[in-house]
Protein backbone atom coordinates (compact mmCIF):
# COMPACT_ATOMS: atom_id res chain seq x y z
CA UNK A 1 0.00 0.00 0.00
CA UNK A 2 1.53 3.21 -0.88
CA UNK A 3 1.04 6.25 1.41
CA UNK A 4 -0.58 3.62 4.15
CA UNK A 5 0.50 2.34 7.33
CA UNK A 6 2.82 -0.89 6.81
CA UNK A 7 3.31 -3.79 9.53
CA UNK A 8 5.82 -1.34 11.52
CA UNK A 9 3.81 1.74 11.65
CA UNK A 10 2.69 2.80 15.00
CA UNK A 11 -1.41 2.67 15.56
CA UNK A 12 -2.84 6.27 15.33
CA UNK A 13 -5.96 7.93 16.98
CA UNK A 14 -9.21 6.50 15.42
CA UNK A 15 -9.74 9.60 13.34
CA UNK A 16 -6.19 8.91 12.08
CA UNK A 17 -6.71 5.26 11.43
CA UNK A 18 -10.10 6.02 9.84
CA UNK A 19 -7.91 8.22 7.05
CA UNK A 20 -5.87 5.37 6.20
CA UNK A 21 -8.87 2.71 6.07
CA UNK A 22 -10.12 4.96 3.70
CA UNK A 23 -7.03 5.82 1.57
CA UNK A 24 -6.80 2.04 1.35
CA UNK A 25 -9.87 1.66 -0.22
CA UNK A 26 -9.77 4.04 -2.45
CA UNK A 27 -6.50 3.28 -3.70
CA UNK A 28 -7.18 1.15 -6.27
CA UNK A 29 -5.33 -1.96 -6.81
CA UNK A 30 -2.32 -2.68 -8.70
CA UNK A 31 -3.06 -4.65 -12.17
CA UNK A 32 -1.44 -6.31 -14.33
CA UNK A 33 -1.98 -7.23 -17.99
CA UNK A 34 -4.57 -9.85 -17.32
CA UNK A 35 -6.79 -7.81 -15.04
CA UNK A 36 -6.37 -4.92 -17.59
CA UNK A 37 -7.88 -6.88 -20.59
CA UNK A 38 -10.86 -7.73 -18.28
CA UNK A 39 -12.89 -4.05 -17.68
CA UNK A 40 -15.80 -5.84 -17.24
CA UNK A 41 -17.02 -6.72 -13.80
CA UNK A 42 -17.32 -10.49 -13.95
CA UNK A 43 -16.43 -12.34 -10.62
CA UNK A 44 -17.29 -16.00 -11.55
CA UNK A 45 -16.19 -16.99 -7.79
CA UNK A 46 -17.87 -14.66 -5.84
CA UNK A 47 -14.77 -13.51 -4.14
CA UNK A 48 -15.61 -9.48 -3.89
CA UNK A 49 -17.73 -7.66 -1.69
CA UNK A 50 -20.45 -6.98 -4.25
CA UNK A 51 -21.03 -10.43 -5.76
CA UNK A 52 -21.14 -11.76 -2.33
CA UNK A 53 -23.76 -8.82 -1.24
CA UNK A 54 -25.52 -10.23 -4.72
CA UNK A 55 -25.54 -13.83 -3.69
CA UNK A 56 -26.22 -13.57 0.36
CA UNK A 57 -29.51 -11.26 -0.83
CA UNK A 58 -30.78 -13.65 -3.61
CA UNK A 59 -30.10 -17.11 -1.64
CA UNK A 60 -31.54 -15.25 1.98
CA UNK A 61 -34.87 -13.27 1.29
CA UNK A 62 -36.18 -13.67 4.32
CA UNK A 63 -33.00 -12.50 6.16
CA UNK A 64 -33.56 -9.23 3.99
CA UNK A 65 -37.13 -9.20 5.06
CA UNK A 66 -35.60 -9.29 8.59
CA UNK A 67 -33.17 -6.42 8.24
CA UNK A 68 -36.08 -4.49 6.07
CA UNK A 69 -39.08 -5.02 9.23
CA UNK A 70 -36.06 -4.06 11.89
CA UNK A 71 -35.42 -0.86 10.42
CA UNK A 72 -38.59 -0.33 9.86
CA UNK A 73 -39.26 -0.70 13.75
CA UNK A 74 -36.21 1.30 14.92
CA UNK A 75 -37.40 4.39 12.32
CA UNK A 76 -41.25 3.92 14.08
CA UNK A 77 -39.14 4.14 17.73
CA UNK A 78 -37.19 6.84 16.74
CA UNK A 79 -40.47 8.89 15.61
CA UNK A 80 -42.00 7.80 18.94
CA UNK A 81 -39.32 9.39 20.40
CA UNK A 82 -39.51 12.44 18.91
CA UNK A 83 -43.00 12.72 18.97
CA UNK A 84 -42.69 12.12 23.38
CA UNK A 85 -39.41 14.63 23.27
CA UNK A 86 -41.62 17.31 21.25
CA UNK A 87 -44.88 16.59 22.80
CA UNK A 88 -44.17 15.58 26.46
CA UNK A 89 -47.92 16.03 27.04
CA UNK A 90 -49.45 14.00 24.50
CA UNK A 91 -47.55 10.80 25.97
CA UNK A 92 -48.18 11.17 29.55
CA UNK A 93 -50.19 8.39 31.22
């Protein structure tokens, strides 16, 4: 990695190691001439992060449908929440 923090490099503040996470992943990685003649995105082994995204959504629906109803209840508690803060009146027992 070139500008990031090697095996040797001391550990930083988490702001500071945040910076480098991100330089790393944004850096992209070195090719060579058999990664440059494929430009398409074709990932027949599911190795990267968005062909296993792809494949964990289509073989798990209901494990979406999970994530999709618990968000759906924390944005409901977080509007309860609100509501109470802005209306302490209206929620009183």
């Amino acid at each position: 990695m070139s500008g990031g923090a090697g095996e040797g490099s001391p550990v930083g503040s988490v702001g500071e190691e945040a910076l480098r996470l991100l330089r790393a992943l944004s850096t992209p990685p070195a090719r060579d001439d058999a990664d440059a003649a494929a430009d398409d995105h074709a990932c027949p082994n599911g190795w990267c992060p968005v062909c296993g995204v792809v494949a964990f959504v289509r073989d798990n629906p209901e494990a979406v449908q999970q994530v999709t109803d618990s968000a759906a209840s924390v944005v409901r508690a977080l509007r309860d929440l609100y509501d109470a803060a802005v209306n302490p009146k209206d929620h009183l027992s």
